[in-house]
N, C-alpha and C. Protein backbone atom coordinates (compact mmCIF):
# COMPACT_ATOMS: atom_id res chain seq x y z
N UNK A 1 0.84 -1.16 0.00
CA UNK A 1 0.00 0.00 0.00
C UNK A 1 0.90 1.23 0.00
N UNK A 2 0.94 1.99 -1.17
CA UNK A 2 1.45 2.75 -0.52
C UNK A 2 1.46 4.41 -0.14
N UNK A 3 2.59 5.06 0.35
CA UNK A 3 2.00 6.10 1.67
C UNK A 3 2.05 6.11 3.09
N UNK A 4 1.49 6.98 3.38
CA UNK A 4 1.41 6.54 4.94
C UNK A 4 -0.04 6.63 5.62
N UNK A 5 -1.15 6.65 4.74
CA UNK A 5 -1.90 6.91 4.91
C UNK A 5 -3.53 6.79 4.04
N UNK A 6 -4.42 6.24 4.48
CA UNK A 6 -5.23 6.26 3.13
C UNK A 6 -6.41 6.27 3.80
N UNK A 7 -7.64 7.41 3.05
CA UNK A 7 -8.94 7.83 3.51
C UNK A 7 -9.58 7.15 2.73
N UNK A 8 -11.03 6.68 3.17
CA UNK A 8 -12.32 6.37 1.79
C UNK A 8 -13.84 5.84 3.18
N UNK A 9 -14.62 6.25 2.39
CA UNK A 9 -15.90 6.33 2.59
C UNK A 9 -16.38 4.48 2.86
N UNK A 10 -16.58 4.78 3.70
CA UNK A 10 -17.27 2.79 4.34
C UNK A 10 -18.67 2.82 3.12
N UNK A 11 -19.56 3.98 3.54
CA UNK A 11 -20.83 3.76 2.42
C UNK A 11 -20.46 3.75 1.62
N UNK A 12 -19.32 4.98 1.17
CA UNK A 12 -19.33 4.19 -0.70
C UNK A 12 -18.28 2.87 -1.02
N UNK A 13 -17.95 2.52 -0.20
CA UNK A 13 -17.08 1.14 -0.39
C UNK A 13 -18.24 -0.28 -0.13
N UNK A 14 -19.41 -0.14 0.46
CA UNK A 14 -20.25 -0.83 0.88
C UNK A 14 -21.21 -1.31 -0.52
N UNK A 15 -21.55 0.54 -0.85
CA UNK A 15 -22.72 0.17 -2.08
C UNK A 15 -21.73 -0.35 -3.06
N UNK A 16 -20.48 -0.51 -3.31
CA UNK A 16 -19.80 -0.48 -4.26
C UNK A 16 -19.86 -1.90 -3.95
N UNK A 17 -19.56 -2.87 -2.96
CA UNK A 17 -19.60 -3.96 -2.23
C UNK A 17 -21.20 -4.58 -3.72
N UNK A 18 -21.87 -3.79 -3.20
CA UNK A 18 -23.89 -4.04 -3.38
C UNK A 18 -23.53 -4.53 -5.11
N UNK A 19 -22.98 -3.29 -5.84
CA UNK A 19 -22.72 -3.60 -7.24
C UNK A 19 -21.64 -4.22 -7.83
N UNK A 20 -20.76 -5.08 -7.15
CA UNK A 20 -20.15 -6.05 -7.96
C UNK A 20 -20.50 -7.18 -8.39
N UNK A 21 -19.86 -8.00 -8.99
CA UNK A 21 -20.27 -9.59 -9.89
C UNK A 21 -20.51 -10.07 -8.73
N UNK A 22 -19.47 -9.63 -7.48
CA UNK A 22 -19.07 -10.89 -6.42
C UNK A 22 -20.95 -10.89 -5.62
N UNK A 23 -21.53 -10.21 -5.52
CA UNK A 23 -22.57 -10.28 -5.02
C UNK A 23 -23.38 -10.99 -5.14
N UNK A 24 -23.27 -11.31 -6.51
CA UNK A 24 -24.34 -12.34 -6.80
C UNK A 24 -24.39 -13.74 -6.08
N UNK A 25 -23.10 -13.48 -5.58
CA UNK A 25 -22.76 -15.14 -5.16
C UNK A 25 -23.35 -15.33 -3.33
N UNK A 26 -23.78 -14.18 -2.70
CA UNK A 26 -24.31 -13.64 -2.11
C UNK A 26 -23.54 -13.34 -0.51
N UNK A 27 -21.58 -13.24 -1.01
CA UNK A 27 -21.07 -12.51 0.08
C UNK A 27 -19.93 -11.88 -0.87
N UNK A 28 -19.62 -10.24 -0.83
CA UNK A 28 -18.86 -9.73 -1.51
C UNK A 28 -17.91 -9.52 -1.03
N UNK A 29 -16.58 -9.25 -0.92
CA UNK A 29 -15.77 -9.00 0.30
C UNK A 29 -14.46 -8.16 -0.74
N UNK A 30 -13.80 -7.16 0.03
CA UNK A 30 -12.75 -6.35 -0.70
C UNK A 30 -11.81 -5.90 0.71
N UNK A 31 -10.55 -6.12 0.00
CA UNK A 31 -9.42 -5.76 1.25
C UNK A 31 -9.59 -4.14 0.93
N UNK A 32 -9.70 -3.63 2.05
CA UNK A 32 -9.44 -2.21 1.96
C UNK A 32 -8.27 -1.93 2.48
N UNK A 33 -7.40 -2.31 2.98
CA UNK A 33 -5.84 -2.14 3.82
C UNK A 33 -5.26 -3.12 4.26
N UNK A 34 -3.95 -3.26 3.48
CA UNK A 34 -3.29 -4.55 3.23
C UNK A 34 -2.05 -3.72 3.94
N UNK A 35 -1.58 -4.27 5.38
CA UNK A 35 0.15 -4.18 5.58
C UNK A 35 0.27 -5.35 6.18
N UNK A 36 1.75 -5.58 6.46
CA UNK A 36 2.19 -6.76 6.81
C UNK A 36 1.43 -7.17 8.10
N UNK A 37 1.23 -6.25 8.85
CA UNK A 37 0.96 -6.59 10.54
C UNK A 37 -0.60 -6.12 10.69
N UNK A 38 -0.84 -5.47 9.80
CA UNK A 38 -2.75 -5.13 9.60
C UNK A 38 -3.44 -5.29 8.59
N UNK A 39 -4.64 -5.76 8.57
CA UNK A 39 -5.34 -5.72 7.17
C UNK A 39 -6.89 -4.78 7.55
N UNK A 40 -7.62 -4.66 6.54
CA UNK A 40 -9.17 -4.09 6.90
C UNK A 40 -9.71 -5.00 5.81
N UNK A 41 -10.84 -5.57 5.81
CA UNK A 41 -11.68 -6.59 5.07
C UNK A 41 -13.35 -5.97 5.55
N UNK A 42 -14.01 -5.33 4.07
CA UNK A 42 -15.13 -5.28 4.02
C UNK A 42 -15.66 -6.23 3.53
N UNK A 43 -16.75 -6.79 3.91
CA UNK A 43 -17.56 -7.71 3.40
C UNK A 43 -19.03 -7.23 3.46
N UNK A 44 -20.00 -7.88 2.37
CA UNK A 44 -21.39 -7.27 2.29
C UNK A 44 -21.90 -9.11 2.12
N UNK A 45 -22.94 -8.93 2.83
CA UNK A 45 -23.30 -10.27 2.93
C UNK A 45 -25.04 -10.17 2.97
N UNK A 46 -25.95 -11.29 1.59
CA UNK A 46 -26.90 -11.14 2.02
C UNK A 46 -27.79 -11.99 3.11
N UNK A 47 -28.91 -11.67 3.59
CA UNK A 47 -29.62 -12.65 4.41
C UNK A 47 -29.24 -13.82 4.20
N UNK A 48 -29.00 -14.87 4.97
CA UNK A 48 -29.16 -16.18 5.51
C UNK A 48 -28.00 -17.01 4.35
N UNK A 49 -26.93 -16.02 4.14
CA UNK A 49 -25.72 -16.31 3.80
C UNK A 49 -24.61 -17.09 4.91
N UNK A 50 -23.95 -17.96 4.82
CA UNK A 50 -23.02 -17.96 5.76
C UNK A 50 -21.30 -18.17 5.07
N UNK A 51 -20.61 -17.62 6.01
CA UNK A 51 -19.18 -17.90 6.02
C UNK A 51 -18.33 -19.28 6.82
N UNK A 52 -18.48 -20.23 5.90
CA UNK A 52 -17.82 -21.53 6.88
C UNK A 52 -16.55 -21.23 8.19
N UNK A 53 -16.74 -22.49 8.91
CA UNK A 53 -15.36 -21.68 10.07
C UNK A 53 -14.63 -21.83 9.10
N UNK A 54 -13.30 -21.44 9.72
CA UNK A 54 -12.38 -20.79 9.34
C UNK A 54 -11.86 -20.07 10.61
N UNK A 55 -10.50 -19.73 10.54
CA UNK A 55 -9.34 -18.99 11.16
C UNK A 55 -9.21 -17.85 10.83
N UNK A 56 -8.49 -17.23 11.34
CA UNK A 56 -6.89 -16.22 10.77
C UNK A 56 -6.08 -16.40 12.30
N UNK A 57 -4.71 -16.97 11.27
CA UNK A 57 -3.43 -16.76 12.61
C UNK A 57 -3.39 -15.46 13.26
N UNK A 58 -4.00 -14.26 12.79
CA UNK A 58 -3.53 -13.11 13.92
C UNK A 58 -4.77 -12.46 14.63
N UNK A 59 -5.10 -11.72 15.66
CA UNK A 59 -6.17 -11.69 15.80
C UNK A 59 -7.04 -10.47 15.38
N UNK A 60 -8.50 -10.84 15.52
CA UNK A 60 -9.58 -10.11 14.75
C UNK A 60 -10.59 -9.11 15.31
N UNK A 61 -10.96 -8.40 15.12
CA UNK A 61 -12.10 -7.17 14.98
C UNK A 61 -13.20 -7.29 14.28
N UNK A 62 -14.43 -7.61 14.37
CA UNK A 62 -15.81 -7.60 13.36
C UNK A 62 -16.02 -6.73 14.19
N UNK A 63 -16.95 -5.95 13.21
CA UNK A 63 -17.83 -4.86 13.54
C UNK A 63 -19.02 -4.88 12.57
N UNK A 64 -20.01 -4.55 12.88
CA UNK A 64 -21.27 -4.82 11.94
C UNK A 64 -21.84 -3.48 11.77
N UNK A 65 -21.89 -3.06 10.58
CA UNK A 65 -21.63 -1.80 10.24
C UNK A 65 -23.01 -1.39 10.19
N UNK A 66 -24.03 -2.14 9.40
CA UNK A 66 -25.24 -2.20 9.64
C UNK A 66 -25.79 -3.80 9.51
N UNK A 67 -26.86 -4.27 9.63
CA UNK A 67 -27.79 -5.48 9.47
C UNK A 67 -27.20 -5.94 10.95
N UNK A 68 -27.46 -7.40 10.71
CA UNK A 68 -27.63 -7.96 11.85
C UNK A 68 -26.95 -9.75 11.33
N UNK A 69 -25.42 -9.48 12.13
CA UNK A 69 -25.10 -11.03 12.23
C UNK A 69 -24.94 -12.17 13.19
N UNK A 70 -24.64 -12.93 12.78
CA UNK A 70 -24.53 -14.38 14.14
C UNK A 70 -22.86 -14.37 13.80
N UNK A 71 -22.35 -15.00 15.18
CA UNK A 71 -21.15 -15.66 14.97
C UNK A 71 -20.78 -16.38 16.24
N UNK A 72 -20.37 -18.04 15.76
CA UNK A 72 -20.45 -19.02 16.53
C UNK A 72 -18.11 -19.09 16.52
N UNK A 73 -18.39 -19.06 18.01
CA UNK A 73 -16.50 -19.69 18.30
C UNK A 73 -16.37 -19.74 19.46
N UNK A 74 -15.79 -20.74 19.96
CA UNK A 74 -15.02 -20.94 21.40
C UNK A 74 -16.44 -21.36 21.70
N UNK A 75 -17.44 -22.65 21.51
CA UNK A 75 -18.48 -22.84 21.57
C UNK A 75 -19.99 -21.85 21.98
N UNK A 76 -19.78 -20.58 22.18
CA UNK A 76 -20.50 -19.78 22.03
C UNK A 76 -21.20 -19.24 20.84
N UNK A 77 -22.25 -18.44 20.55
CA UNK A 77 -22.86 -17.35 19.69
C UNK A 77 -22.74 -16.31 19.94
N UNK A 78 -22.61 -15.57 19.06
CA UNK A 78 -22.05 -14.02 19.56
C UNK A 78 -23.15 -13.14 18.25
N UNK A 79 -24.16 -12.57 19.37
CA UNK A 79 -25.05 -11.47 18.28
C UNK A 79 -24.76 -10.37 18.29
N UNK A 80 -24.65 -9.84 17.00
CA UNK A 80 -24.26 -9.22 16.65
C UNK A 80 -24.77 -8.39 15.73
N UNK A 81 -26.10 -7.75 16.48
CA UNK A 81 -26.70 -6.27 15.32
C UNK A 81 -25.45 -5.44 15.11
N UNK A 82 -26.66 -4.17 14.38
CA UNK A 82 -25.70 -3.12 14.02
C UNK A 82 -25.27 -2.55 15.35
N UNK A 83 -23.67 -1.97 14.94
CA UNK A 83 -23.28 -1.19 15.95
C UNK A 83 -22.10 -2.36 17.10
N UNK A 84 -22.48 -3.35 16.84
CA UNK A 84 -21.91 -4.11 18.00
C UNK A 84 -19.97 -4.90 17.14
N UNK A 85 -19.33 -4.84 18.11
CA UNK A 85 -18.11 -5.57 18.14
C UNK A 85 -17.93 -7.10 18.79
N UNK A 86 -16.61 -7.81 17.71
CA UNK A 86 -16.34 -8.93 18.69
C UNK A 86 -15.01 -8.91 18.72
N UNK A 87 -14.45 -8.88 19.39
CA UNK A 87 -12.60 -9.63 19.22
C UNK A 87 -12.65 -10.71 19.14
N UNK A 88 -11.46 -11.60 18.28
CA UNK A 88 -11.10 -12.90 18.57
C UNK A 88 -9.65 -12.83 18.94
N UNK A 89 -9.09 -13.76 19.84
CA UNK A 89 -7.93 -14.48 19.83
C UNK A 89 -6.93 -14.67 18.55
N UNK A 90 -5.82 -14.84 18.20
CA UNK A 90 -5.30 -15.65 17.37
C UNK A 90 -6.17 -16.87 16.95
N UNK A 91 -5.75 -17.57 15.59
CA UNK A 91 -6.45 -18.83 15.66
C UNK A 91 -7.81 -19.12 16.31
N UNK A 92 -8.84 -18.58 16.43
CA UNK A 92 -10.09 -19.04 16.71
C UNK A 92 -10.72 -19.58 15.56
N UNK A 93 -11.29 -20.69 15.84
CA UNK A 93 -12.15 -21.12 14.85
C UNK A 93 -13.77 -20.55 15.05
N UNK A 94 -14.30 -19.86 13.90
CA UNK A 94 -15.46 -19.43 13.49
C UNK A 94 -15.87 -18.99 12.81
N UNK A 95 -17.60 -19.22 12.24
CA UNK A 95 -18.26 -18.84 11.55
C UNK A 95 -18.85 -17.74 11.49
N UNK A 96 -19.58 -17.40 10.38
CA UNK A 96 -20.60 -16.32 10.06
C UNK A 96 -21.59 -16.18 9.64
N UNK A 97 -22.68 -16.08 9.81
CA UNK A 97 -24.22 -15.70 8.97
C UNK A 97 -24.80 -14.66 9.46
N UNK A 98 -25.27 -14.33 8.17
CA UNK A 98 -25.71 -13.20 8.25
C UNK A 98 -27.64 -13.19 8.45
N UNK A 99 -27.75 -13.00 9.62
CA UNK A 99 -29.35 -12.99 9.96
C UNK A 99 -29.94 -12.04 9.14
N UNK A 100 -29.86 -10.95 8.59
CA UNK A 100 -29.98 -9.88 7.33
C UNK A 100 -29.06 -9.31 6.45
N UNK A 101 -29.54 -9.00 5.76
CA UNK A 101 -28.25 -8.10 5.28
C UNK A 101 -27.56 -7.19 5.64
N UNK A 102 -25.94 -8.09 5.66
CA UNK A 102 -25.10 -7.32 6.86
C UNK A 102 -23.98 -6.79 6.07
C-alpha cells in the first residue's frame, strides 16, 4: 500500500460492495488495507448467507456496520446487530451468517 496513509468512505465502499459480480454469489468482500501486521476486510453479505469456520493466525475485529449477524466460536454465539463488536484471539475457529443483510 502505498503512503502513509489512506482515507475512503465505508458507504461508498459498501454500495460499491452491493454492485459487484461478487454479489451475486451472495457474500462480496474487498481488502481495503493490506500491511504486513494489519489488514481491513469489508464484506457485504446477504440474508441467511453464511461464512464456513475458518481462522486467521492473527487476531480479529468484526464490527457490523449495519444489518444484523450471528457468529459461533469458542463454543458460544455471539449477536451481533448493528453497531456491536467482537474480538477474537489468534487462531479461533469461526463462523458467520448473516441474519440480514449485513
Amino acid at each position: 500500500m502505498p503512503g502513509r496513509s489512506i482515507e475512503f468512505s465505508l458507504d461508498d465502499e459498501l454500495e460499491a460492495l452491493r454492485n459487484s459480480p461478487e454479489w451475486l454469489t451472495g457474500i462480496a468482500r474487498k481488502k481495503q488495507i493490506q500491511y504486513p501486521d494489519f489488514q481491513m476486510t469489508l464484506r457485504r453479505m446477504k440474508p441467511n448467507t453464511r461464512i464456513p469456520e475458518h481462522f486467521n493466525p492473527g487476531r480479529i475485529c468484526v464490527q457490523t456496520l449495519f444489518g444484523h449477524i450471528r457468529m459461533h466460536a469458542d463454543g458460544r454465539t455471539f449477536d451481533l446487530p448493528r453497531g456491536r463488536c467482537l474480538a477474537l484471539d489468534r487462531a479461533v475457529i469461526h463462523d458467520v451468517e448473516a441474519v440480514e443483510e449485513s
